[in-house]
N, C-alpha and C. Protein backbone atom coordinates (compact mmCIF):
# COMPACT_ATOMS: atom_id res chain seq x y z
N UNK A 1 -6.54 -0.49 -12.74
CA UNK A 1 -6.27 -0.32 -11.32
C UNK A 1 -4.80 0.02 -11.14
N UNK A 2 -4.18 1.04 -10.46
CA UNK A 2 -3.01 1.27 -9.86
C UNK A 2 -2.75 0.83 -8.25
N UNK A 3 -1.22 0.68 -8.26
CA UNK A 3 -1.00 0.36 -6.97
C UNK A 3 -0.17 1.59 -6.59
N UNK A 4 -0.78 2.38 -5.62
CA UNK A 4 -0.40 3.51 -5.01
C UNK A 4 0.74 2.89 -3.62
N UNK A 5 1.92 3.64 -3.47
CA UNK A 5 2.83 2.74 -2.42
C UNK A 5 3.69 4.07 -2.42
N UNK A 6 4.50 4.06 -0.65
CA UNK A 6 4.73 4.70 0.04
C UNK A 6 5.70 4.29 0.28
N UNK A 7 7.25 4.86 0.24
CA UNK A 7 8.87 4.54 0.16
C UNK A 7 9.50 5.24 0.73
N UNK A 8 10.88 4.97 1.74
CA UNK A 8 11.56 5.87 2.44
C UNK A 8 12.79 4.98 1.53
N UNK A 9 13.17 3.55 2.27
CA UNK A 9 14.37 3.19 1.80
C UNK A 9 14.93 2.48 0.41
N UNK A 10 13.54 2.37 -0.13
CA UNK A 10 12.87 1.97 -1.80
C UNK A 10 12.85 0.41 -1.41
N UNK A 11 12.75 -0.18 -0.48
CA UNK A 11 12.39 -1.56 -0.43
C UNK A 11 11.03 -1.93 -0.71
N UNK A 12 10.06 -1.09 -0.52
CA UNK A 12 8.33 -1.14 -1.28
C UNK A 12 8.80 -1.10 -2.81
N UNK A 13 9.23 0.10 -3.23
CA UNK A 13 9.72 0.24 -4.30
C UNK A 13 10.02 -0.81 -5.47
N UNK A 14 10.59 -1.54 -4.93
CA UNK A 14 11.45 -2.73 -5.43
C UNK A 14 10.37 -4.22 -5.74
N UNK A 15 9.55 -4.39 -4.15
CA UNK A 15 8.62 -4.84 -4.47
C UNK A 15 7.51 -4.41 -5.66
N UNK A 16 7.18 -3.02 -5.69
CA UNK A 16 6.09 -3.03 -6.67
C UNK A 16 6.79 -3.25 -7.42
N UNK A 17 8.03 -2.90 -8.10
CA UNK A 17 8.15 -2.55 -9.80
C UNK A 17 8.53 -4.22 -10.09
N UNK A 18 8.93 -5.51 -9.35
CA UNK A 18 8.65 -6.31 -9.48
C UNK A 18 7.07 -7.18 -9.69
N UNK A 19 6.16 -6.39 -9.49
CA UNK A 19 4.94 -6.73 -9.99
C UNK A 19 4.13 -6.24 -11.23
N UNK A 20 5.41 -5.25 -11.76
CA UNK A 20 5.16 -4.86 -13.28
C UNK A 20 3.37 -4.50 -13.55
N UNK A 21 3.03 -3.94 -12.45
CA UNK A 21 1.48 -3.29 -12.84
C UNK A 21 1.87 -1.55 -12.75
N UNK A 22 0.75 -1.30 -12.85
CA UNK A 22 0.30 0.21 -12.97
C UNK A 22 0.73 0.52 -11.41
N UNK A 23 1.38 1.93 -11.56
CA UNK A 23 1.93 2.45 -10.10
C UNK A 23 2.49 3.94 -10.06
N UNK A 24 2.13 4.35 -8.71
CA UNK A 24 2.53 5.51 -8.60
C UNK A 24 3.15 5.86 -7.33
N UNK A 25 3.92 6.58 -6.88
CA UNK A 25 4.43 6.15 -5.56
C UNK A 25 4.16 7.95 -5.20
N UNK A 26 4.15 8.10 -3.43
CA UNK A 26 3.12 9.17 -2.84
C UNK A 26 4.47 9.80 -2.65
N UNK A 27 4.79 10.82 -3.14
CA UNK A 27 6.05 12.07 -3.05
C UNK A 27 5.78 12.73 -1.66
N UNK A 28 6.44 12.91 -0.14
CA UNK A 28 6.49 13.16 0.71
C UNK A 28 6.73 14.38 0.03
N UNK A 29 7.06 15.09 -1.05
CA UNK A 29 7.02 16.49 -1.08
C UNK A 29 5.87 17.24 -1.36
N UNK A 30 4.96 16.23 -1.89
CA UNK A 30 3.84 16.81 -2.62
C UNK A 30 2.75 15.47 -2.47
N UNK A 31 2.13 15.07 -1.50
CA UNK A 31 1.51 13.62 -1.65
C UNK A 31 -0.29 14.25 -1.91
N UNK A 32 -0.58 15.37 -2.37
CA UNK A 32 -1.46 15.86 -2.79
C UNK A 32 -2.34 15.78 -4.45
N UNK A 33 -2.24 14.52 -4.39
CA UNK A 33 -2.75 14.31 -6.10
C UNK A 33 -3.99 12.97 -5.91
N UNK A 34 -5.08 13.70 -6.89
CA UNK A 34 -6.00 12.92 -6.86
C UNK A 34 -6.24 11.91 -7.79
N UNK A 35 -7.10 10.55 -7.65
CA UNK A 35 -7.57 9.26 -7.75
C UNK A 35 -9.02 9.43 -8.34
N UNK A 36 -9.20 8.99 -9.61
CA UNK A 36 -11.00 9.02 -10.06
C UNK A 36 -11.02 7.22 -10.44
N UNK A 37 -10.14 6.40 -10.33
CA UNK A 37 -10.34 4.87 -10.14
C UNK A 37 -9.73 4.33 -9.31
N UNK A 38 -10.19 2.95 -8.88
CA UNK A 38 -9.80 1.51 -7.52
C UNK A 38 -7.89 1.82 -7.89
N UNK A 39 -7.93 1.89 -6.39
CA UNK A 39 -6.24 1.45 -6.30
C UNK A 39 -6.00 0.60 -5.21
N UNK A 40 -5.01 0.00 -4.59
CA UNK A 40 -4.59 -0.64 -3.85
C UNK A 40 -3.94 0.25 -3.32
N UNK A 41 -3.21 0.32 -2.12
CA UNK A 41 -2.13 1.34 -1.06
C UNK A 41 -1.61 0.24 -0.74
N UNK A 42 -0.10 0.57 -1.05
CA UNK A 42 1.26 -0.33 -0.08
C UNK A 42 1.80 0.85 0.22
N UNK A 43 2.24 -0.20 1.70
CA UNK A 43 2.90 0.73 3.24
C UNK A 43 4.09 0.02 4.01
N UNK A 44 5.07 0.98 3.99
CA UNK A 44 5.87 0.00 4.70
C UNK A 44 5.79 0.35 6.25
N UNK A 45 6.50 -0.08 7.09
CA UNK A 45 6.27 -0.21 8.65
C UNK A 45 7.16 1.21 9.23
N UNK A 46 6.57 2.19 9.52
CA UNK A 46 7.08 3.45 9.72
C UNK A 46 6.65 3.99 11.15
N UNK A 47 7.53 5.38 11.73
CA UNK A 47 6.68 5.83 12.68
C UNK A 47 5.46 6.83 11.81
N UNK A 48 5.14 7.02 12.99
CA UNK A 48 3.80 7.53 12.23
C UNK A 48 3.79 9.06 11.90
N UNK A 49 4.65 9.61 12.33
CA UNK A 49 5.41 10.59 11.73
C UNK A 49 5.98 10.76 10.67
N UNK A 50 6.65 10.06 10.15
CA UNK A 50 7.34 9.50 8.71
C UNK A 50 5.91 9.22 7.96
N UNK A 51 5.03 8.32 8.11
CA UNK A 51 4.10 8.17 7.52
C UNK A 51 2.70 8.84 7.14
N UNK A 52 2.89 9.99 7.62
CA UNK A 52 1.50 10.64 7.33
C UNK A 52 1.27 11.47 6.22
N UNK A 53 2.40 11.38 5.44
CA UNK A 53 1.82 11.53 4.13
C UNK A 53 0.95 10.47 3.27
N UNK A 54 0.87 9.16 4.09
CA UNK A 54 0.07 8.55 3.44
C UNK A 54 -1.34 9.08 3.79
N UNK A 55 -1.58 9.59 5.16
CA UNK A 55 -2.79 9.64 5.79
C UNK A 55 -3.57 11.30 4.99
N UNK A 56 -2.29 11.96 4.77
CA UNK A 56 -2.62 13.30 3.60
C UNK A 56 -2.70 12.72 2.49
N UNK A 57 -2.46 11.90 1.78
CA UNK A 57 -3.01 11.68 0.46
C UNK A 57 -4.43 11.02 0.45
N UNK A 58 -4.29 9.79 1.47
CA UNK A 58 -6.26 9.48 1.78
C UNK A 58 -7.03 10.43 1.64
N UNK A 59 -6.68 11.59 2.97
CA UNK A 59 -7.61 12.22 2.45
C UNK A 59 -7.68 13.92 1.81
N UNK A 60 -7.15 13.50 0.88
CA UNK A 60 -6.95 14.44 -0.10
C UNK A 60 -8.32 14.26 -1.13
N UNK A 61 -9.24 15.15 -1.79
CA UNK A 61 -10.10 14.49 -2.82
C UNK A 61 -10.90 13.38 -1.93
N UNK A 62 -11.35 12.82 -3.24
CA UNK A 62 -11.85 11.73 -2.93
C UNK A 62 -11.34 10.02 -2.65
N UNK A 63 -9.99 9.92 -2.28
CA UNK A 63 -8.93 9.08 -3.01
C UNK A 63 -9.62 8.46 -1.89
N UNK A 64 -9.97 8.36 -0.63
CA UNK A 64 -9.95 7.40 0.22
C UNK A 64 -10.81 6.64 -0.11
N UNK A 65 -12.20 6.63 -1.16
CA UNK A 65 -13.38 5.91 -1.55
C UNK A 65 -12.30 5.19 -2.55
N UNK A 66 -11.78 5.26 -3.31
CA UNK A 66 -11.21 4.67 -4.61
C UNK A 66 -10.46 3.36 -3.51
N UNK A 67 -10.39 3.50 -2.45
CA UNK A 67 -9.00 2.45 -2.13
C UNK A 67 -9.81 0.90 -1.88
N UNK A 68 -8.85 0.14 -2.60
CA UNK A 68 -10.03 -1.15 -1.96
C UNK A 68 -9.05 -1.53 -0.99
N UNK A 69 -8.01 -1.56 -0.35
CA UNK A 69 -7.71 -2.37 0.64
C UNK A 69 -6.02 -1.59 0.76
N UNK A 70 -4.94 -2.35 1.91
CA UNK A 70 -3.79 -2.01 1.90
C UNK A 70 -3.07 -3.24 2.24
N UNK A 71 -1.87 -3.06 1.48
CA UNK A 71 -1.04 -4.27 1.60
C UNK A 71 -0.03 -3.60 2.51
N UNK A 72 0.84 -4.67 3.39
CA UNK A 72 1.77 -4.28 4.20
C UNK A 72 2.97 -4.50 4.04
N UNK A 73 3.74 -3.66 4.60
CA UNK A 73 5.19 -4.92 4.70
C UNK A 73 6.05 -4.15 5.76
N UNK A 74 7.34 -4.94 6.25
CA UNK A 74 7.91 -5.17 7.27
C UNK A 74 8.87 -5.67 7.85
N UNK A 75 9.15 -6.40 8.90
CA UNK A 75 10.27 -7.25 9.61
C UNK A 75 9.39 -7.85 10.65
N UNK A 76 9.15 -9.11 9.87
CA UNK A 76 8.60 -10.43 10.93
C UNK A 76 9.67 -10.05 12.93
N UNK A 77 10.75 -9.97 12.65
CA UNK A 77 11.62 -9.93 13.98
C UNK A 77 10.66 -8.83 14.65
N UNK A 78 10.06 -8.05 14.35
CA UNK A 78 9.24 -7.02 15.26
C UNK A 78 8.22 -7.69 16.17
N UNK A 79 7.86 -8.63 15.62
CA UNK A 79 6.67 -9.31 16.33
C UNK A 79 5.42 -8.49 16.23
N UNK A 80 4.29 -7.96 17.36
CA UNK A 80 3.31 -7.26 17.05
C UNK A 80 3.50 -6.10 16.30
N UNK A 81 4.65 -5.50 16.20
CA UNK A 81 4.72 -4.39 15.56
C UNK A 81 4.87 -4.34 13.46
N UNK A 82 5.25 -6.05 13.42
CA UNK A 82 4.89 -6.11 11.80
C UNK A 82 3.93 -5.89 10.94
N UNK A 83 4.62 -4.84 10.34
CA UNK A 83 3.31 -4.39 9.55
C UNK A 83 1.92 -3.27 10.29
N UNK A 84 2.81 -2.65 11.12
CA UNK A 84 1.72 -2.27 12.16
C UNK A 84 1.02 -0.70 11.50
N UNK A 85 2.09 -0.11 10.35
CA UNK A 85 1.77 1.01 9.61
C UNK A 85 0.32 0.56 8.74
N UNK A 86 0.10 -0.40 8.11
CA UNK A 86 -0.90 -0.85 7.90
C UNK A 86 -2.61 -1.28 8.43
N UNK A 87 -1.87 -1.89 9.46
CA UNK A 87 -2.76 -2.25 10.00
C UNK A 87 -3.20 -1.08 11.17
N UNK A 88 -2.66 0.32 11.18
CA UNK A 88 -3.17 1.16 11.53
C UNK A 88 -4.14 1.54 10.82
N UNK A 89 -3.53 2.19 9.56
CA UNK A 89 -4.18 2.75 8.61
C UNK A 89 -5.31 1.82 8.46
N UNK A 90 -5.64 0.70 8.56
CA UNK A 90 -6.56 -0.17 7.87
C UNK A 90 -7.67 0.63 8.95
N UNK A 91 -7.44 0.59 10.45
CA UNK A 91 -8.03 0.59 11.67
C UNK A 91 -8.68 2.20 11.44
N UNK A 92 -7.99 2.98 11.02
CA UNK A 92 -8.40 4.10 11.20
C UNK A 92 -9.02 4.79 9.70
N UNK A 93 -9.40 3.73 9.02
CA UNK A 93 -10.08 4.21 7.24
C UNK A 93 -11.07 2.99 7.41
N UNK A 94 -11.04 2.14 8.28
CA UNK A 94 -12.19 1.11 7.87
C UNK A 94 -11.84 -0.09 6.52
N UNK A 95 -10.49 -0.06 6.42
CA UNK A 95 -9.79 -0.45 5.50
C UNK A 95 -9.68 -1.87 5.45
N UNK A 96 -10.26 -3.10 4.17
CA UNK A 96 -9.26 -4.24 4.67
C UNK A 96 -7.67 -4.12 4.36
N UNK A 97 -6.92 -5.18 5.06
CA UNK A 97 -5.76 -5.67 4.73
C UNK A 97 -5.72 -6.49 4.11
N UNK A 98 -5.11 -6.81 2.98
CA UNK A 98 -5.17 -7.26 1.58
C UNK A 98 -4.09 -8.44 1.93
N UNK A 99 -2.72 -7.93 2.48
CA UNK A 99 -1.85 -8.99 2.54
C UNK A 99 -0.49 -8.31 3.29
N UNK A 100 0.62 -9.21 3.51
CA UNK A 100 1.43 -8.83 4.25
C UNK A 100 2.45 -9.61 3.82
N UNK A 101 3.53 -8.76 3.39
CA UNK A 101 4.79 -9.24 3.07
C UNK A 101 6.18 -8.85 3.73
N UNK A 102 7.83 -9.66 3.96
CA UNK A 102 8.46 -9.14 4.71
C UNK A 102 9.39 -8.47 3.49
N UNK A 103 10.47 -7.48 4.10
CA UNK A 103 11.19 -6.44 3.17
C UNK A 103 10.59 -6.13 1.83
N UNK A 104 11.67 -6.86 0.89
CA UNK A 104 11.07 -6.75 -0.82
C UNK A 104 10.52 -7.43 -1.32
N UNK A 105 9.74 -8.70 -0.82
CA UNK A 105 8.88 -9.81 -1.07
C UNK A 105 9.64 -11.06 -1.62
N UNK A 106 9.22 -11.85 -1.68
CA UNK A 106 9.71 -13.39 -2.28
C UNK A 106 8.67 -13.68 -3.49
N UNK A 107 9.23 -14.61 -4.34
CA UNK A 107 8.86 -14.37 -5.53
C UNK A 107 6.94 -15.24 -5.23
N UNK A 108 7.28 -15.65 -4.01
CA UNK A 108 5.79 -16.53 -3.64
C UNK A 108 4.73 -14.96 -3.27
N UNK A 109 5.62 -13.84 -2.60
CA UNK A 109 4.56 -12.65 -2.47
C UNK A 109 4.11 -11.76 -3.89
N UNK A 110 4.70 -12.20 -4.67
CA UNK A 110 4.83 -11.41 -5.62
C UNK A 110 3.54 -11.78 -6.41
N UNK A 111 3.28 -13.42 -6.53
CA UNK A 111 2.63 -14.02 -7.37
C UNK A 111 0.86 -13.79 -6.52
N UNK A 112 0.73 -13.87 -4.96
CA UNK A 112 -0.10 -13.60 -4.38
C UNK A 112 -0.67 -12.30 -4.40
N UNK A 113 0.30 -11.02 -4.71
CA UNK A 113 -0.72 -9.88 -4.82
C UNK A 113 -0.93 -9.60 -6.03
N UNK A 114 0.05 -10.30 -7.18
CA UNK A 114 -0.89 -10.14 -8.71
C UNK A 114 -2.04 -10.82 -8.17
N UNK A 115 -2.09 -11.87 -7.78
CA UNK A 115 -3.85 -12.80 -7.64
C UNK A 115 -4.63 -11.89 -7.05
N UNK A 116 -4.20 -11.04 -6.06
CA UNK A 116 -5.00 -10.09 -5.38
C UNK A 116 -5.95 -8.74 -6.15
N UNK A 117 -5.22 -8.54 -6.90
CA UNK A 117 -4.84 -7.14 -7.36
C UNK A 117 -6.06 -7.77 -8.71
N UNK A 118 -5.57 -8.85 -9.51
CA UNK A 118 -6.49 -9.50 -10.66
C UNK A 118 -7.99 -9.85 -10.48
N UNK A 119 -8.13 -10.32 -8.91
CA UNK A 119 -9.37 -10.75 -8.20
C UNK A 119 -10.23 -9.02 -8.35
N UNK A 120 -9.61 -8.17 -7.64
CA UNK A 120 -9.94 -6.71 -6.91
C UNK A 120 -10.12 -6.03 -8.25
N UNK A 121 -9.80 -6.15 -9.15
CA UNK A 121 -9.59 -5.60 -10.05
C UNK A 121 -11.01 -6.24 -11.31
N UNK A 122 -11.21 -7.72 -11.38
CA UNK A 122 -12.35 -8.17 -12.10
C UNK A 122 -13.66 -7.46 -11.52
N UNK A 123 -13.44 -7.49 -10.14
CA UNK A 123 -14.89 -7.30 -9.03
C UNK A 123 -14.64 -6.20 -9.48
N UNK A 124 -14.19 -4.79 -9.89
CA UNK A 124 -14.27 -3.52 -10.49
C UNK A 124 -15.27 -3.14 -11.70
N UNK A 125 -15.04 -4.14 -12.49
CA UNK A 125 -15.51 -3.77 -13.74
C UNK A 125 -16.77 -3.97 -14.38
């Protein structure tokens, strides 16, 4: 399983490569590449303008069936708006939300989406 994730200021960034799994991150120059196994999608909190290269790589191929869920992240200080890039996307793919973390995660988020990712990942095989 890969974790597919979406970066402007590399604070996602930072989070994944601290979870030392399989990863690929969606090139706003080219977010046109296809998925033939389960991935996860991390998103950080964007306008939705900035973000629709995530919504071109969904549905690019077949990648949007491969996704089992999306993780979020954010700034708790937003209030309803934390994490709201996510929980769009979730709204508009039929998507669950997997989990929600603030900036680059704490080492307590880190340990929760390996559990995630290990769970999502047994139910695969």
């Amino acid at each position: 399983m890969q974790l597919i994730y979406f970066t402007q200021t590399g604070q996602t960034a930072k989070f994944v490569h601290k979870l030392g799994l399989a990863n690929r991150k969606i090139n706003p120059a080219d977010p046109f590449f296809t998925l033939k196994e389960p991935f996860i999608l991390l998103t950080p909190t964007y306008d939705e303008e900035t973000t629709s290269v995530i919504n071109d790589f969904l549905e690019y191929g077949d990648n949007l069936k491969y996704c089992l869920g999306v993780i979020g992240s954010g700034n708790r200080n937003f209030a309803q708006k934390f994490i709201y890039t996510a929980k769009d996307i979730c709204l508009d793919y039929s998507l669950p939300l997997l989990y929600a973390y603030e900036f680059n995660g704490t080492p307590q988020d880190v340990k929760k989406v390996k559990e995630i990712v290990e769970r999502l990942d047994h139910g695969n095989k």
